[in-house]
Protein backbone atom coordinates (compact mmCIF):
# COMPACT_ATOMS: atom_id res chain seq x y z
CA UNK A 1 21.56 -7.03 -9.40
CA UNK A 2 19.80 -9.20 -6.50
CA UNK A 3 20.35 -12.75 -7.61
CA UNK A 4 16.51 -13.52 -6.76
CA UNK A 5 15.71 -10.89 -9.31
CA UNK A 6 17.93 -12.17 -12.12
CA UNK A 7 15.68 -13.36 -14.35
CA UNK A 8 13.67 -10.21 -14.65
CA UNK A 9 14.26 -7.30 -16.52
CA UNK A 10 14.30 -4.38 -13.77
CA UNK A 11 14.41 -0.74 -14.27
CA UNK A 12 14.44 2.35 -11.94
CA UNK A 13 12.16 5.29 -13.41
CA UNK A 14 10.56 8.50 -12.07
CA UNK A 15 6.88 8.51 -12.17
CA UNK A 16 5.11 12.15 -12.33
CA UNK A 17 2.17 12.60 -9.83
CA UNK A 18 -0.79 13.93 -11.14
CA UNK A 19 0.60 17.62 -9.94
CA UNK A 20 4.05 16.70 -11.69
CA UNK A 21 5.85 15.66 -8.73
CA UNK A 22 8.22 13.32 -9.22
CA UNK A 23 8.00 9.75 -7.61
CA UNK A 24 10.65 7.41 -7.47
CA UNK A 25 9.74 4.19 -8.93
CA UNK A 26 10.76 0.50 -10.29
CA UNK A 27 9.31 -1.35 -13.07
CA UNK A 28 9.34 -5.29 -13.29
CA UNK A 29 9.55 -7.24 -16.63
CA UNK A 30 9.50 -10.48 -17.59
CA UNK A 31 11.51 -11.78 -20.22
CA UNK A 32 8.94 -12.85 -22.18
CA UNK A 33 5.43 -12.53 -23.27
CA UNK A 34 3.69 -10.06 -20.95
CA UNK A 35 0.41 -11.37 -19.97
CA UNK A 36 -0.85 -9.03 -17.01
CA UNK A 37 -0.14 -5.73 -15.69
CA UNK A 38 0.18 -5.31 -11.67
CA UNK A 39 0.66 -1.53 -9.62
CA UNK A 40 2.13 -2.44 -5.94
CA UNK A 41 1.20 0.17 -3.69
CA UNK A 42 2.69 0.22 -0.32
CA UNK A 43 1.93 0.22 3.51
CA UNK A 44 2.53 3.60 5.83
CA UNK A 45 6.42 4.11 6.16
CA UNK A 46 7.28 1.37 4.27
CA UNK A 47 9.81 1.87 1.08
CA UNK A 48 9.17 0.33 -2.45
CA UNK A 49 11.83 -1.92 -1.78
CA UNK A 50 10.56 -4.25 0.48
CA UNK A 51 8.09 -5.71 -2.42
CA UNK A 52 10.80 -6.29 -4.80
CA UNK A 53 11.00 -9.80 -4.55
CA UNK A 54 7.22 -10.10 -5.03
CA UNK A 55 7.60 -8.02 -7.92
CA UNK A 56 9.81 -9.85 -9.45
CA UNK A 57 7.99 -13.20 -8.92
CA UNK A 58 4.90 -11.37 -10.61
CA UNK A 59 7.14 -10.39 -13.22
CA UNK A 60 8.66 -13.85 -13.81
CA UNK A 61 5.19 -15.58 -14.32
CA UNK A 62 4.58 -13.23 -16.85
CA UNK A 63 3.31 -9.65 -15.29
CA UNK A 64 4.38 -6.19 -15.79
CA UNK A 65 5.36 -4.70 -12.24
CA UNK A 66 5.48 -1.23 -10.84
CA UNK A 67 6.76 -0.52 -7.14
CA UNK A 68 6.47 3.30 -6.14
CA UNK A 69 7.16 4.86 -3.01
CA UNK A 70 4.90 7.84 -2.18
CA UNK A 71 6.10 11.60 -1.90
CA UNK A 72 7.88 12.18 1.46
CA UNK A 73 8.84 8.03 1.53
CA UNK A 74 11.98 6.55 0.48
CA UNK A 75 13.42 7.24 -2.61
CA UNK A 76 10.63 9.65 -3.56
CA UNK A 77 11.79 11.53 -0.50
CA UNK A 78 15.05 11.87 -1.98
CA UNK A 79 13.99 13.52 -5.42
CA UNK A 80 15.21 16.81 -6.23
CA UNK A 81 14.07 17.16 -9.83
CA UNK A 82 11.46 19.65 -11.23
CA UNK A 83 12.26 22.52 -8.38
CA UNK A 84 10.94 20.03 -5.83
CA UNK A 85 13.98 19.77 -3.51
CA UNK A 86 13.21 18.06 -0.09
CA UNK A 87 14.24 19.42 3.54
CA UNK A 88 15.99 16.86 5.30
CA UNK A 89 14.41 16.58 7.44
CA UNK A 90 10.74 16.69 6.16
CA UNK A 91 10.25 19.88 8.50
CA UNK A 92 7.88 21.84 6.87
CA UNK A 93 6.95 18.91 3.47
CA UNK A 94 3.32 19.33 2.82
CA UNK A 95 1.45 15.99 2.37
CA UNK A 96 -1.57 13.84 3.71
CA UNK A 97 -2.60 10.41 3.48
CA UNK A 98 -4.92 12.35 1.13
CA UNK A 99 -2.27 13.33 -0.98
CA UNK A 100 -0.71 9.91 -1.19
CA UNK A 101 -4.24 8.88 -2.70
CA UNK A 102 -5.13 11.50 -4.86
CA UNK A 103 -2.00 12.70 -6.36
CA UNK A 104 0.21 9.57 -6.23
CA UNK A 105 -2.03 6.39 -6.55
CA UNK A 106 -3.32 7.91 -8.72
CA UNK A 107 -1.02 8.69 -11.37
CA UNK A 108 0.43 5.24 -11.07
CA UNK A 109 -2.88 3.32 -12.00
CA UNK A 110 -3.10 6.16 -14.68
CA UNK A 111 0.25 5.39 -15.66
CA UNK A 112 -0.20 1.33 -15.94
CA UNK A 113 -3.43 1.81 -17.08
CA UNK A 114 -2.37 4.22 -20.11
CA UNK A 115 1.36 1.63 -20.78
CA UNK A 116 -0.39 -1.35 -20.60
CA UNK A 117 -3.97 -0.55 -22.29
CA UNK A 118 -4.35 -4.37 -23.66
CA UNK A 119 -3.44 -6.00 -20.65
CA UNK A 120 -5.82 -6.75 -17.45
CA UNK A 121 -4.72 -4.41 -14.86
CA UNK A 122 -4.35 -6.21 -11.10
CA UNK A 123 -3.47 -4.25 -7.67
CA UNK A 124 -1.88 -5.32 -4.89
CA UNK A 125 -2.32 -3.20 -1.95
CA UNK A 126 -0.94 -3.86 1.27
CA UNK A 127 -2.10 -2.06 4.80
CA UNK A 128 -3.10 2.16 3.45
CA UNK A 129 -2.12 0.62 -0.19
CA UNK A 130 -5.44 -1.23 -0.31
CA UNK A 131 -7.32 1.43 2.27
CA UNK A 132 -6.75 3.86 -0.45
CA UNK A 133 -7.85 1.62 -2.91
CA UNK A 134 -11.16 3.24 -2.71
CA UNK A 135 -10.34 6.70 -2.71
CA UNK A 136 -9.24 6.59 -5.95
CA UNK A 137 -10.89 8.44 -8.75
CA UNK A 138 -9.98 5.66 -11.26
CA UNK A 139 -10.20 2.80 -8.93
CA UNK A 140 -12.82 1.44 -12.08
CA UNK A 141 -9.93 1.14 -13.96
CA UNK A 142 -8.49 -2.16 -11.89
CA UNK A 143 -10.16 -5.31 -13.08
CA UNK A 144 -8.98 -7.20 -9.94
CA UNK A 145 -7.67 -6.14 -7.12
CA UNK A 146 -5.62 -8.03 -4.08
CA UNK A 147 -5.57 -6.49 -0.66
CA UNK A 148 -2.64 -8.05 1.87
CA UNK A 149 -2.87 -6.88 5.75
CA UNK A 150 -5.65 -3.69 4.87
CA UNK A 151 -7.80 -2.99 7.56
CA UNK A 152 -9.97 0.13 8.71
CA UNK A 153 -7.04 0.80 11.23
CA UNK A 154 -9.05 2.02 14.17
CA UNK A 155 -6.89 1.59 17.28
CA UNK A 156 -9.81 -0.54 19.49
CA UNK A 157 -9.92 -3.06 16.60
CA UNK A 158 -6.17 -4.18 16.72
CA UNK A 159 -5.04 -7.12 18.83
CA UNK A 160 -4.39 -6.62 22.51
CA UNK A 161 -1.76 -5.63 23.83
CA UNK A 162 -0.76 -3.68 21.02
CA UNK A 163 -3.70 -1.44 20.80
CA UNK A 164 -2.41 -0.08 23.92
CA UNK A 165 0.96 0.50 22.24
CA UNK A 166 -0.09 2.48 19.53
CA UNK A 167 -2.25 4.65 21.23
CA UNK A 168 0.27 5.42 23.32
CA UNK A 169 2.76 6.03 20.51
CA UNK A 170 0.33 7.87 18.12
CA UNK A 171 -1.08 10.26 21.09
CA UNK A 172 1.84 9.86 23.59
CA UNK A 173 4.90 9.95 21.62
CA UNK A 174 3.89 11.00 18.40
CA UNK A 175 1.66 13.82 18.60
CA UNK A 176 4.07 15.81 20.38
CA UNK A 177 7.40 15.25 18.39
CA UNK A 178 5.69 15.84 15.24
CA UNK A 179 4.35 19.38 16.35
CA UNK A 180 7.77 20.19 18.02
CA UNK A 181 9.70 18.64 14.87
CA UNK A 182 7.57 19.77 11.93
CA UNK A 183 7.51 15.85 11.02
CA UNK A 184 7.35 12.18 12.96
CA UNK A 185 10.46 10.92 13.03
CA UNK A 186 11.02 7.21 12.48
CA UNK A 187 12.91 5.95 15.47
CA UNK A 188 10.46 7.00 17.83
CA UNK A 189 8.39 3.95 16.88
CA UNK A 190 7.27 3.79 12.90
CA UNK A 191 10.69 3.18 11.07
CA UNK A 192 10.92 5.27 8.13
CA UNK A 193 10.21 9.78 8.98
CA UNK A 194 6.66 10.84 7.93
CA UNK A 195 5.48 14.18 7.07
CA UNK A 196 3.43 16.12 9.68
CA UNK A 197 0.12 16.16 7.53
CA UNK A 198 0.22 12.24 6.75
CA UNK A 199 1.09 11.57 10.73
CA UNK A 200 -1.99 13.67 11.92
CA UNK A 201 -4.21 12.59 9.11
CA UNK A 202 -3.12 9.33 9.85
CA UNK A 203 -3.86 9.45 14.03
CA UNK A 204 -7.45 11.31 13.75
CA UNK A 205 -8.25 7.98 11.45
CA UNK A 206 -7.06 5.59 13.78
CA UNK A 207 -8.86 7.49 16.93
CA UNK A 208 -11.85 6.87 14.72
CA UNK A 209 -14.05 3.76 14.94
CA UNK A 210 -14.38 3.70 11.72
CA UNK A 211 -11.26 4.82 10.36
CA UNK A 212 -10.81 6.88 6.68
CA UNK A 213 -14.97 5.82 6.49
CA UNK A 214 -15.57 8.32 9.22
CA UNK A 215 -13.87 11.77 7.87
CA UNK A 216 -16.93 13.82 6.49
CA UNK A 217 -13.82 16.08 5.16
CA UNK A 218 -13.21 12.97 3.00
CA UNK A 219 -14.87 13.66 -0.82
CA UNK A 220 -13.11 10.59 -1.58
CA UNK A 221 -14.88 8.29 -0.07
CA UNK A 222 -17.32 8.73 -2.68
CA UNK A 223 -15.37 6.85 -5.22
CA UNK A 224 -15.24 3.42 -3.00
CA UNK A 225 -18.70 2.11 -4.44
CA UNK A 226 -17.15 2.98 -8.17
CA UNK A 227 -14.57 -0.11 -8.12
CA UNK A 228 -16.71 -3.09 -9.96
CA UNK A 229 -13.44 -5.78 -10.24
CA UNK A 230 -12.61 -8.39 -8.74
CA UNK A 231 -11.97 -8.24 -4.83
CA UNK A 232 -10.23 -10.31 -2.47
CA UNK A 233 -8.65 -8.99 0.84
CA UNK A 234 -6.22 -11.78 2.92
CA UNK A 235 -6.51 -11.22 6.68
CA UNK A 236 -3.57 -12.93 8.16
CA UNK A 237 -4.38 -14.44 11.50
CA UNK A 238 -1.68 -13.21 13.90
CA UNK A 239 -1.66 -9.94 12.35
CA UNK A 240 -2.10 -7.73 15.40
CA UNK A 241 -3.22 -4.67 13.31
CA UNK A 242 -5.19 -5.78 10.19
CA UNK A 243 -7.60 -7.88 12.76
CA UNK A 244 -10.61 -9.76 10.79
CA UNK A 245 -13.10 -7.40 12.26
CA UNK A 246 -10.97 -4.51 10.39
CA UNK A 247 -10.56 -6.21 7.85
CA UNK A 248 -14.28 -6.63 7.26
CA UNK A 249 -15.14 -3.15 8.11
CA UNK A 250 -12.92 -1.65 5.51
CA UNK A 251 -14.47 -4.43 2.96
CA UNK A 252 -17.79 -3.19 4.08
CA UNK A 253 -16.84 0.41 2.08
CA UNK A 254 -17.11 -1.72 -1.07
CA UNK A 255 -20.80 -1.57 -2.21
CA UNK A 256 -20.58 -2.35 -5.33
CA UNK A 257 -18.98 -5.55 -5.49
CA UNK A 258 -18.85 -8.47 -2.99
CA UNK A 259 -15.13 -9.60 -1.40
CA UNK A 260 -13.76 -12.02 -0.79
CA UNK A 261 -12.21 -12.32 2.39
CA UNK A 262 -9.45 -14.80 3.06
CA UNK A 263 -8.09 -15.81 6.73
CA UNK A 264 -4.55 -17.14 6.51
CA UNK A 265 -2.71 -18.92 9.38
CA UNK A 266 1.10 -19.14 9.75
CA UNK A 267 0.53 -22.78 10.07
CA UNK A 268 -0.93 -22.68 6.47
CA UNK A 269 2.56 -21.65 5.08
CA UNK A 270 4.86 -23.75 7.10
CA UNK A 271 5.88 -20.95 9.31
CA UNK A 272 5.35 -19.69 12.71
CA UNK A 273 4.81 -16.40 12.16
CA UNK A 274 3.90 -13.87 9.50
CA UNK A 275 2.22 -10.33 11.02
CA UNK A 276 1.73 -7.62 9.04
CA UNK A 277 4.66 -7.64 7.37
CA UNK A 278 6.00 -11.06 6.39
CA UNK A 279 3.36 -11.49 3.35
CA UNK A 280 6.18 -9.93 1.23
CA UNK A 281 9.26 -12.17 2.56
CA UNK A 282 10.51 -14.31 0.05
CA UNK A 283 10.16 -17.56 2.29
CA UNK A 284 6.42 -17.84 1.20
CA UNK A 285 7.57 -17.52 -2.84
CA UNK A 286 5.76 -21.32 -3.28
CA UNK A 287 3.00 -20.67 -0.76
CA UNK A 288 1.52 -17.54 -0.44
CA UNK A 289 2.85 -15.79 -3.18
CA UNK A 290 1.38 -18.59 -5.60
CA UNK A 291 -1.84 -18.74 -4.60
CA UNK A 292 -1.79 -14.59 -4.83
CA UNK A 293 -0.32 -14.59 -8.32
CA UNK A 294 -2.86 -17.65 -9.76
CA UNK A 295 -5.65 -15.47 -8.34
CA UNK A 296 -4.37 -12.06 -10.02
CA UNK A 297 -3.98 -14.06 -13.14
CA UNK A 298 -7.26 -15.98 -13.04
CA UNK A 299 -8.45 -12.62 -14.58
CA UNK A 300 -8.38 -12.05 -18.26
């Protein structure tokens, strides 16, 4: 076991979808009383594993933790359970930014939800993880819920130059090798392979100036105004792609409650830089990650 997770209990599980697919996913325990259940739900292309020492920093203040990676995304890519075996490539594996929402998300709040009935239920969701947020047909079921580095992801909001870049490698690059592949592969720019559906559903938003908010084919955005909890979203300052103004737009979705929005320098954690990544490196364990877990745990 990682020796920065050794005083947790961790445990690898599968996690059904709502259509029974099977997801691959870790739960976080602390060794004693729990006090507070969290769901972690991740970023575009980025595996479960990155937020396991977060997780397990949750855990050992006294949360329950669940990391999942979405269908299509690391190890959730490699299930072969339930007749559901993958192509490797994904050629051909259906599934949308849609999917990752409704099928997914929302089996694992289900899931908490229904394990950990007497506890307060937080969320942490960083980049699509908290965009999704409120797309969620449950979402009421979160009493508090933490966005890191979420943004409505439209390409003329990010930081200069690398708008430029992703256009470039969404339309330029991207477009193309996912209709001659059947899928976007990682190394041309995005790290981890992405099904077709969740690439393309994934560009039209970002060509959009207002992101996810602007698909009419969208029912989902209907359940944004149903999440009443708690809301704070941190915008870090040299995050080239989760800019303030996005930030706020996607903040603007919730109607029903009132966020709190939270700029945080590099400076403020003793480092020089943290993007929209670095949240989740264990460097800011008695910074950031402190003032994230007193907040989650301020609600009872």
């Amino acid at each position: 076991m990682d020796a920065a997770l050794d005083d947790v209990f961790s445990d690898d599980i599968t996690l059904p979808a709502t259509d029974g697919y099977p997801l691959a996913a870790t739960l976080f325990l602390p060794r004693g009383a729990k006090r507070h259940a969290v769901l972690i739900s991740s970023a575009t292309a980025v595996p479960r594993k990155i937020y396991r020492h977060f997780a397990a920093y949750l855990a050992h203040r006294g949360c329950a933790v669940l990391t999942y990676d979405y269908r299509g995304i690391g190890g959730s890519r490699q299930k072969a359970v339930m007749g559901y075996n993958q192509p490797k490539p994904l050629t051909g594996f259906k599934a949308s930014m849609t999917d990752w929402a409704a099928l997914d998300m929302t089996a694992a709040v289900g899931w908490m939800r229904e394990r950990y009935r007497d506890l307060p239920l937080g969320y942490v969701g960083h980049s699509f993880g908290g965009q999704a947020l409120g797309l969620l047909a449950n979402n009421a079921d979160i009493q508090s819920a933490l966005l890191i580095a979420a943004q409505a992801g439209y390409w003329k909001l990010m930081a200069s130059p690398e708008r430029y870049r992703v256009y470039a490698l969404l339309n330029g690059a991207g477009l193309p090798l996912t209709r001659i592949l059947g899928y976007m592969p990682g190394w041309a720019g995005l790290g981890m392979d992405l099904p077709k559906g969740v690439f393309e559903q994934w560009t039209r938003w970002v060509m959009s100036p207002r992101y996810l908010l602007d698909d009419t084919t969208l029912a989902a955005r209907e359940n944004f105004p149903k999440f009443k909890g708690k809301l704070r979203a941190i915008s870090v300052t040299d995050d080239p792609w989760a800019t303030r103004p996005a930030v706020e737009l996607l903040c603007s979705a919730f109607t029903s409650v009132t966020p709190d929005i939270v700029s945080i320098r590099p400076h403020d954690a003793g480092v020089k830089k943290i993007g929209h990544l670095g949240f989740f490196r264990p460097e800011h364990r008695d910074t950031l990650w402190r003032g994230a877990a007193e907040w989650i745990q301020a609600t009872e």
